[in-house]
Structures are given as C-alpha cells and as structure tokens.
C-alpha atoms as a PDB file:
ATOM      1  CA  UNK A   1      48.317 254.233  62.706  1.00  0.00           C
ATOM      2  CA  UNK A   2      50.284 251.352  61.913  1.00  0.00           C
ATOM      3  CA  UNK A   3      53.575 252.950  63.595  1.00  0.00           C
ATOM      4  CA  UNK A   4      52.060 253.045  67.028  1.00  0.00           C
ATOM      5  CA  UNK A   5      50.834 249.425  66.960  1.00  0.00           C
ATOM      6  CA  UNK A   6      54.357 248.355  65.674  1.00  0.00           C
ATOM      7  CA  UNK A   7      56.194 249.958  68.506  1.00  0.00           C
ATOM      8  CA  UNK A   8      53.713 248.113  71.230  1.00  0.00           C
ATOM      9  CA  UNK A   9      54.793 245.218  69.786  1.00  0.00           C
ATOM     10  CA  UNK A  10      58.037 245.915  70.015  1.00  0.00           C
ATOM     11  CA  UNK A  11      60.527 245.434  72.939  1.00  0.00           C
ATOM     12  CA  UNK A  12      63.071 247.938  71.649  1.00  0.00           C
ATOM     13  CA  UNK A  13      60.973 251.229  72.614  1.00  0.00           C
ATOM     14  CA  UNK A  14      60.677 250.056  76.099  1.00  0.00           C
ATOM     15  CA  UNK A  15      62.794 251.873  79.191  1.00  0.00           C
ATOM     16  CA  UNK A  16      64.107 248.542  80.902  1.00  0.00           C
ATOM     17  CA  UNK A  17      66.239 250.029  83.901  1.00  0.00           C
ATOM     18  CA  UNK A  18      68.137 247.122  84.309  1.00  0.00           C
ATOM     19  CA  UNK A  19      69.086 246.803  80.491  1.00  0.00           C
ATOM     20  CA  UNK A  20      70.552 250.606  80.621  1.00  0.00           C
ATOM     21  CA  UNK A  21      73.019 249.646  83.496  1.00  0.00           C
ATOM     22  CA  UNK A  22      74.389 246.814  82.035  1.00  0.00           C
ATOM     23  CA  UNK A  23      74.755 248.842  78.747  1.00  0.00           C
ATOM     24  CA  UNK A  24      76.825 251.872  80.928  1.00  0.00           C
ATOM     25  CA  UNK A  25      78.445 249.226  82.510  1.00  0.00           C
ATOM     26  CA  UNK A  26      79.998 247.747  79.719  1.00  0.00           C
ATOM     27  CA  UNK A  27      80.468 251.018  77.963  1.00  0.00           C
ATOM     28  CA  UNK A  28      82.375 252.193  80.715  1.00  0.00           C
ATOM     29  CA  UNK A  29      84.721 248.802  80.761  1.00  0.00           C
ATOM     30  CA  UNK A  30      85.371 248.690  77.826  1.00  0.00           C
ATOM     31  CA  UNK A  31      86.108 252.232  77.111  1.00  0.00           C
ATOM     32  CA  UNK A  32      88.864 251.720  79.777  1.00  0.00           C
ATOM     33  CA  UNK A  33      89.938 249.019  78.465  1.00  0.00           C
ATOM     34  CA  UNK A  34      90.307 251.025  75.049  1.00  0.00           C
ATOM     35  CA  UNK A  35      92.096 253.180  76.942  1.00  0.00           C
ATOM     36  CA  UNK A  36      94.374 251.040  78.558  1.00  0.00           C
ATOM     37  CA  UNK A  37      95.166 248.784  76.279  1.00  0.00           C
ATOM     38  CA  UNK A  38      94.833 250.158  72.912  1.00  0.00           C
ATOM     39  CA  UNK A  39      94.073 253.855  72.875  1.00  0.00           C
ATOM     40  CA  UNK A  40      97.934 254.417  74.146  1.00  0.00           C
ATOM     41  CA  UNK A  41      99.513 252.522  70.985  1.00  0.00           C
ATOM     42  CA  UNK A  42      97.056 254.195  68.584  1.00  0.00           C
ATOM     43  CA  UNK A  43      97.737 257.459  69.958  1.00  0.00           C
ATOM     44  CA  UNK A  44     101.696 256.908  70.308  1.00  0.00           C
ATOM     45  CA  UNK A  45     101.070 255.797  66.308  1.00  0.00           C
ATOM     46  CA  UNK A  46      99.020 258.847  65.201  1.00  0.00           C
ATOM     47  CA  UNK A  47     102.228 261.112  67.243  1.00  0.00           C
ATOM     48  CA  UNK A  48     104.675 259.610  65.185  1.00  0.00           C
ATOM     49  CA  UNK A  49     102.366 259.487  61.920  1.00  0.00           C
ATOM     50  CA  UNK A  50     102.469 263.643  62.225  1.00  0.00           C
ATOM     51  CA  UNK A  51     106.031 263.674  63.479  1.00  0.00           C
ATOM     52  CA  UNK A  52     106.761 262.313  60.437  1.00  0.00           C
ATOM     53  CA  UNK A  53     104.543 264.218  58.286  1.00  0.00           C
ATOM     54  CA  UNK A  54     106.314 267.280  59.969  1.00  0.00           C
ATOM     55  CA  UNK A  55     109.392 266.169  59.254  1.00  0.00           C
ATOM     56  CA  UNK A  56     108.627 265.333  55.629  1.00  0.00           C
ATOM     57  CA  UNK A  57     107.081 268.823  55.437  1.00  0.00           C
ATOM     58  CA  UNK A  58     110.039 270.231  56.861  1.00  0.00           C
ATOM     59  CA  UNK A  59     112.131 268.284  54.251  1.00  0.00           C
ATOM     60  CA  UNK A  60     110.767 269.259  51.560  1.00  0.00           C
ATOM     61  CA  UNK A  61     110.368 273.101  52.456  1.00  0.00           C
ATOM     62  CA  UNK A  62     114.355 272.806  52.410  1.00  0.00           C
ATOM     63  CA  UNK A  63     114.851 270.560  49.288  1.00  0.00           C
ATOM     64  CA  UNK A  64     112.304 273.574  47.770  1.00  0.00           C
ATOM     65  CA  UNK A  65     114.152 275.825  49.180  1.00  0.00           C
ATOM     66  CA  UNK A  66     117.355 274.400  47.514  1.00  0.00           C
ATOM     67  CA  UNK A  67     115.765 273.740  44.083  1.00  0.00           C
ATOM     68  CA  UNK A  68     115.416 277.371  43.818  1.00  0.00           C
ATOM     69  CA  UNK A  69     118.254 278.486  44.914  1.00  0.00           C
ATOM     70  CA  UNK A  70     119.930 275.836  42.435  1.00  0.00           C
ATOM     71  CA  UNK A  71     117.211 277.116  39.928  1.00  0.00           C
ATOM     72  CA  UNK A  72     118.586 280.553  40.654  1.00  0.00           C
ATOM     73  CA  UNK A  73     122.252 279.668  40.348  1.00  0.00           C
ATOM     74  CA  UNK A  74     121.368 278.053  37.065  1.00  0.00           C
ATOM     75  CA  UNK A  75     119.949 281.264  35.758  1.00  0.00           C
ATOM     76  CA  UNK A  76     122.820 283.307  36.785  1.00  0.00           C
ATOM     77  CA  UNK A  77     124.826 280.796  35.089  1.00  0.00           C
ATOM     78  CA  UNK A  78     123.045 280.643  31.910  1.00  0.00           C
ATOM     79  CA  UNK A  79     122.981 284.665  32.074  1.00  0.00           C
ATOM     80  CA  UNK A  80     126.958 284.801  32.355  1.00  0.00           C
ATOM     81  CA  UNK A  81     127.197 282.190  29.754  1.00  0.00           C
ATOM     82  CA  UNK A  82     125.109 284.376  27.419  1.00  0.00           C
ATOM     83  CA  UNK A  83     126.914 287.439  28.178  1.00  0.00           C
ATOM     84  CA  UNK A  84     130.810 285.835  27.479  1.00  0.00           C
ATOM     85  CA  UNK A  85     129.460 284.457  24.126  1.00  0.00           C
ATOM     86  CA  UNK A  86     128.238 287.751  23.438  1.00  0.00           C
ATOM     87  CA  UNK A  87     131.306 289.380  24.212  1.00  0.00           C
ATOM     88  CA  UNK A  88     133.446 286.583  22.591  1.00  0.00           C
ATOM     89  CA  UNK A  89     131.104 287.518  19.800  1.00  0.00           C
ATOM     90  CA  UNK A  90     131.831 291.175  19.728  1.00  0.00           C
ATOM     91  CA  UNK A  91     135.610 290.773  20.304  1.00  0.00           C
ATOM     92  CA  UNK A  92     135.668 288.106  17.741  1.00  0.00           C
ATOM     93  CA  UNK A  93     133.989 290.786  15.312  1.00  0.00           C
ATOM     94  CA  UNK A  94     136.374 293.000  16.517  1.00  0.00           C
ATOM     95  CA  UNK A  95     139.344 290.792  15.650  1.00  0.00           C
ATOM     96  CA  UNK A  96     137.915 290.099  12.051  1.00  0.00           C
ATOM     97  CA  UNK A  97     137.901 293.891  10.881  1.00  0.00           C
ATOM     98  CA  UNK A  98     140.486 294.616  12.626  1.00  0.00           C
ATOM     99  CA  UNK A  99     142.584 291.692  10.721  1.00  0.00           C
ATOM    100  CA  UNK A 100     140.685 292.509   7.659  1.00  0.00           C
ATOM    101  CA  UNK A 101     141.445 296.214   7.806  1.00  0.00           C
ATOM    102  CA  UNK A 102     145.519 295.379   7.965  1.00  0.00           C
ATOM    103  CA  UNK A 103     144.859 292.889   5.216  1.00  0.00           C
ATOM    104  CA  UNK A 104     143.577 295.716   2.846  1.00  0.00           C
ATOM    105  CA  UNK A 105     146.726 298.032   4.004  1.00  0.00           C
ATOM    106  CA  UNK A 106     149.006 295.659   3.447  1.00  0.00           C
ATOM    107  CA  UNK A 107     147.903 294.704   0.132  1.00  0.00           C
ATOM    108  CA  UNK A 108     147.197 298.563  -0.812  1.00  0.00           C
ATOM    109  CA  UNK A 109     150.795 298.333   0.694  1.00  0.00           C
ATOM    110  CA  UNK A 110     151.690 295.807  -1.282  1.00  0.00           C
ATOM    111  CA  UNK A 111     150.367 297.355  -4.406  1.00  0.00           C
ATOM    112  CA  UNK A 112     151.953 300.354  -4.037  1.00  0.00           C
ATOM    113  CA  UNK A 113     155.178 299.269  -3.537  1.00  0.00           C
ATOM    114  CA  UNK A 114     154.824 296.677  -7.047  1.00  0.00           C
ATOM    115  CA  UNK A 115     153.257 300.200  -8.565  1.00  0.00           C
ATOM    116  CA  UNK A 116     156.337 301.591  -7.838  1.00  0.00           C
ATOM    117  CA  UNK A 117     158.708 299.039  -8.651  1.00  0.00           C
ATOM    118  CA  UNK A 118     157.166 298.824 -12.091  1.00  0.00           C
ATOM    119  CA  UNK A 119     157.245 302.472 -12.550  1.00  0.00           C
ATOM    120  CA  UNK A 120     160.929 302.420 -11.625  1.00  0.00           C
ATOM    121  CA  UNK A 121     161.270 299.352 -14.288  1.00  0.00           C
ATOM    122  CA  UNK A 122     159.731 301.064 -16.534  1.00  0.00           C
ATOM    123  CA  UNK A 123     161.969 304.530 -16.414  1.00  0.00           C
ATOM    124  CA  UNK A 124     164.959 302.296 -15.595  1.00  0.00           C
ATOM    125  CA  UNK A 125     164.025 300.413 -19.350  1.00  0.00           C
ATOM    126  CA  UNK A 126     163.703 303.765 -20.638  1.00  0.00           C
ATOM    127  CA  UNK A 127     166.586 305.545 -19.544  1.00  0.00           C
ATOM    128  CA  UNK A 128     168.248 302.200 -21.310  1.00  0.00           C
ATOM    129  CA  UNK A 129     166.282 302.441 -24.453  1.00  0.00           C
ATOM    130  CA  UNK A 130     166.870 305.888 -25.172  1.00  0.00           C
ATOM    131  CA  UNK A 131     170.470 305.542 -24.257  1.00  0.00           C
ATOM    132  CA  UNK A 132     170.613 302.771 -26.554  1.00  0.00           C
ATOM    133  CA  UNK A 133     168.939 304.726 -29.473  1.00  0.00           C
ATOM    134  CA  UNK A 134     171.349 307.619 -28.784  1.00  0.00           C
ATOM    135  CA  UNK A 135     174.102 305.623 -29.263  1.00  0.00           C
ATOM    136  CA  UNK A 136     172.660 304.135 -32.352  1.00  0.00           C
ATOM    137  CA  UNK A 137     171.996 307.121 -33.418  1.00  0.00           C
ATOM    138  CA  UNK A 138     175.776 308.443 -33.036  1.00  0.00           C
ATOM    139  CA  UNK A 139     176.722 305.141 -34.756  1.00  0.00           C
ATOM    140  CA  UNK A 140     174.358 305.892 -37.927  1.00  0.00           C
ATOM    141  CA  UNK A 141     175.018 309.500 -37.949  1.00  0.00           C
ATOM    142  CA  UNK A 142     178.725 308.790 -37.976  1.00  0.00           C
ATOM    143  CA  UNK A 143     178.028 306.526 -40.933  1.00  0.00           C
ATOM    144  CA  UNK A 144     176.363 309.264 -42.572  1.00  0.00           C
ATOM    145  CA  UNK A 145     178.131 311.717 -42.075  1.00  0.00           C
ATOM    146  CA  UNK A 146     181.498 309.439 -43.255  1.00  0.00           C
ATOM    147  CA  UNK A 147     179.716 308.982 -46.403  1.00  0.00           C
ATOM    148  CA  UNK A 148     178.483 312.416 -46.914  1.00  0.00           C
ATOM    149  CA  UNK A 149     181.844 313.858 -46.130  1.00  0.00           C
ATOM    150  CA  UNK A 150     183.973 312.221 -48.172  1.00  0.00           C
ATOM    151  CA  UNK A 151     186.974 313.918 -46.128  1.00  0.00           C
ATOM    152  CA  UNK A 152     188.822 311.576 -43.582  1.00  0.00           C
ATOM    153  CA  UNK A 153     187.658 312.679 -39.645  1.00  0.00           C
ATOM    154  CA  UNK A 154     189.537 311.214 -37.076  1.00  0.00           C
ATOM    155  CA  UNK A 155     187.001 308.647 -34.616  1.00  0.00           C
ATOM    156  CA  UNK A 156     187.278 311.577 -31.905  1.00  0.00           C
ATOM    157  CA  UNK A 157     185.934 314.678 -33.959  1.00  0.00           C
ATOM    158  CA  UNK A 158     183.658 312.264 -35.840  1.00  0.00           C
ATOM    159  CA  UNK A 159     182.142 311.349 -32.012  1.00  0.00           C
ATOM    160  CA  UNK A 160     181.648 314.425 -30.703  1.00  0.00           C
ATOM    161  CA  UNK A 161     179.823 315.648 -33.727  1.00  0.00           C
ATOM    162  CA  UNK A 162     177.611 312.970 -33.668  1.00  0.00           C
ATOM    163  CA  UNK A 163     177.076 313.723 -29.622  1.00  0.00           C
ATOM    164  CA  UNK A 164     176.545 317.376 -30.590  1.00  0.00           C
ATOM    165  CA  UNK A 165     173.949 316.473 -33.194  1.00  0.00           C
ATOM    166  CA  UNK A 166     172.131 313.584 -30.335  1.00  0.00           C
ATOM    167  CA  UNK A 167     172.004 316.069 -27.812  1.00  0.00           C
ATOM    168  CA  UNK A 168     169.816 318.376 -30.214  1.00  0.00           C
ATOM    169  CA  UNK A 169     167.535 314.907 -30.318  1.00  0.00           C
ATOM    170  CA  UNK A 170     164.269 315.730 -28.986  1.00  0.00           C
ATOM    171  CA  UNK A 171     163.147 313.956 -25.668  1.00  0.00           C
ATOM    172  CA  UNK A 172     160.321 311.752 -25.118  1.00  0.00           C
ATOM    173  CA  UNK A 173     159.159 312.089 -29.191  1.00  0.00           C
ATOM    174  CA  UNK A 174     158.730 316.075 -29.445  1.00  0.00           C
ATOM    175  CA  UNK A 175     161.001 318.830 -31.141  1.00  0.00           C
ATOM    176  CA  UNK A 176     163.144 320.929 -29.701  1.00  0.00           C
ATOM    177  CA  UNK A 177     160.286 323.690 -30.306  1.00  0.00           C
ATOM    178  CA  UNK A 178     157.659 321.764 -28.509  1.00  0.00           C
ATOM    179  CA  UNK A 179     156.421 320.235 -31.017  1.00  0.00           C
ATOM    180  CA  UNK A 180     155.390 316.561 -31.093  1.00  0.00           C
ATOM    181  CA  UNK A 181     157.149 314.440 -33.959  1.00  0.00           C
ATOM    182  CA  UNK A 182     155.409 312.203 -36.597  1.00  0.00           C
ATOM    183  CA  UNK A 183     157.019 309.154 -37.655  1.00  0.00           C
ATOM    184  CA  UNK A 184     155.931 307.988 -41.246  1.00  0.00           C
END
C-alpha cells in the first residue's frame, strides 16, 4: 500500500515523451562523440595492449623453449661429466693394480735375485772355508806326520801324502761311509 502512493507522488514513474527524446538525443551525441573522439584512441590502445601481450607471450614461449633446451644441454653435460670421471675412475684403478702388480714382481724379482746372490755368497764362503781347512789340514797333518816319522821326507812326498790323506776327508761333516761325524 504504501508503494503505490509513493510512486503517485513521484515524477520518476511517469512516461514524459518529451523527456525520452532529449535522453536518445543526447545518448546518440554523445555516443558519437565517444566514437569519434575517444573510442578510436582507446581502441588503437587496447590493439597495442594485446600486441604486446602477444609478443610477450611469444617471447617467452621461446626463452622457455631455450631454458630447456639449455636445461637439456646441461643434463647431457652433467651425464658426460659423470661418465669420464667414472672412466677416469676405472682406468685410474686400472693403473694402480696394474703398477702395484709390477711392484710385487719386481720386488719378488728383487728378492730372488738377493736369494740368489746370498746363496752364491754363501757356497762361494764355503768353497773358501773348506779349502782353507784342507789346507790346514795338510799343514797339521804334515806336522804330524814329521813328528811321528821321525825319518826326513822331502816337502814334495810329505805334500802329497798329506793331499792323499785330505782327499779321504769327508765332505760337508759325514764319513766316507755315509755316516755323519761327531765332534767332541
């Protein structure tokens, strides 16, 4: 009830003829104005607002496009990098037993050879020695046997009896019937 009394009072509800003109009127001016005047620039503004949003677009599907293929390159890189120290790795290993393997022949080598070396020493001081005993040996037994014989031998016969009785010396500390001597 109160809305219908409100709108009789009021002006605005009313179809005024005249008041509708006017209003196309000026709609119609000053939507060509609009046009003329401003709804060019605005327009030319909003083409080059998405020409550049294109082009940034367009940009940065190619700077993408780049990353990853950088990205890509890096991999491959990082892959060959990987697979060189590995193989640096495995040659370097390689290289180690290798050396290490010559180190142990040469000192086995090396060993050998001083093994040998002693070993020929070692007969070489015993070839010495015994021939040294021998001839002491000759030396006492010619003593002995001067004394024992009290009969006059000439240095010659007295030599080659003491020879004769070195040469029946047992070798290396055993008889001449095998067995092994005992000295007291």
């Amino acid at each position: 009830m109160f809305l219908p009394s409100v709108l009789a009072a009021s002006n605005l509800v009313k179809v005024q003829p005249g008041l509708i003109f006017w209003t196309l009127v000026t709609f119609v001016i000053s939507a060509v104005v609009l046009k003329w005047k401003a709804w060019g620039p605005i327009l030319s503004l909003v083409e080059e607002r998405e020409k550049q949003i294109a082009s940034s677009i367009e940009s940065a599907k190619r700077e993408r496009a780049e990353a990853e293929k950088l990205l890509a390159d890096q991999k491959t890189a990082i892959a060959e990098a990987r697979r060189e120290a590995a193989e640096m790795m495995r040659r370097n290993t390689q290289e180690m037993e290798k050396f290490r393997e010559e180190l142990m022949a040469k000192s086995r080598k090396e060993a050998e050879e001083l093994k040998l070396s002693a070993r020929r020493e070692i007969d070489e001081q015993k070839a010495k020695a015994i021939a040294e005993v021998r001839s002491m040996a000759v030396d006492l037994a010619m003593e002995v046997a001067g004394k024992l014989i009290s009969e006059r031998m000439d240095d010659s016969k007295q030599r080659a009896l003491a020879e004769q009785f070195v040469q029946g010396l047992p070798l290396n500390g055993t008889s001449a019937t095998g067995a092994v001597r005992r000295t007291a």
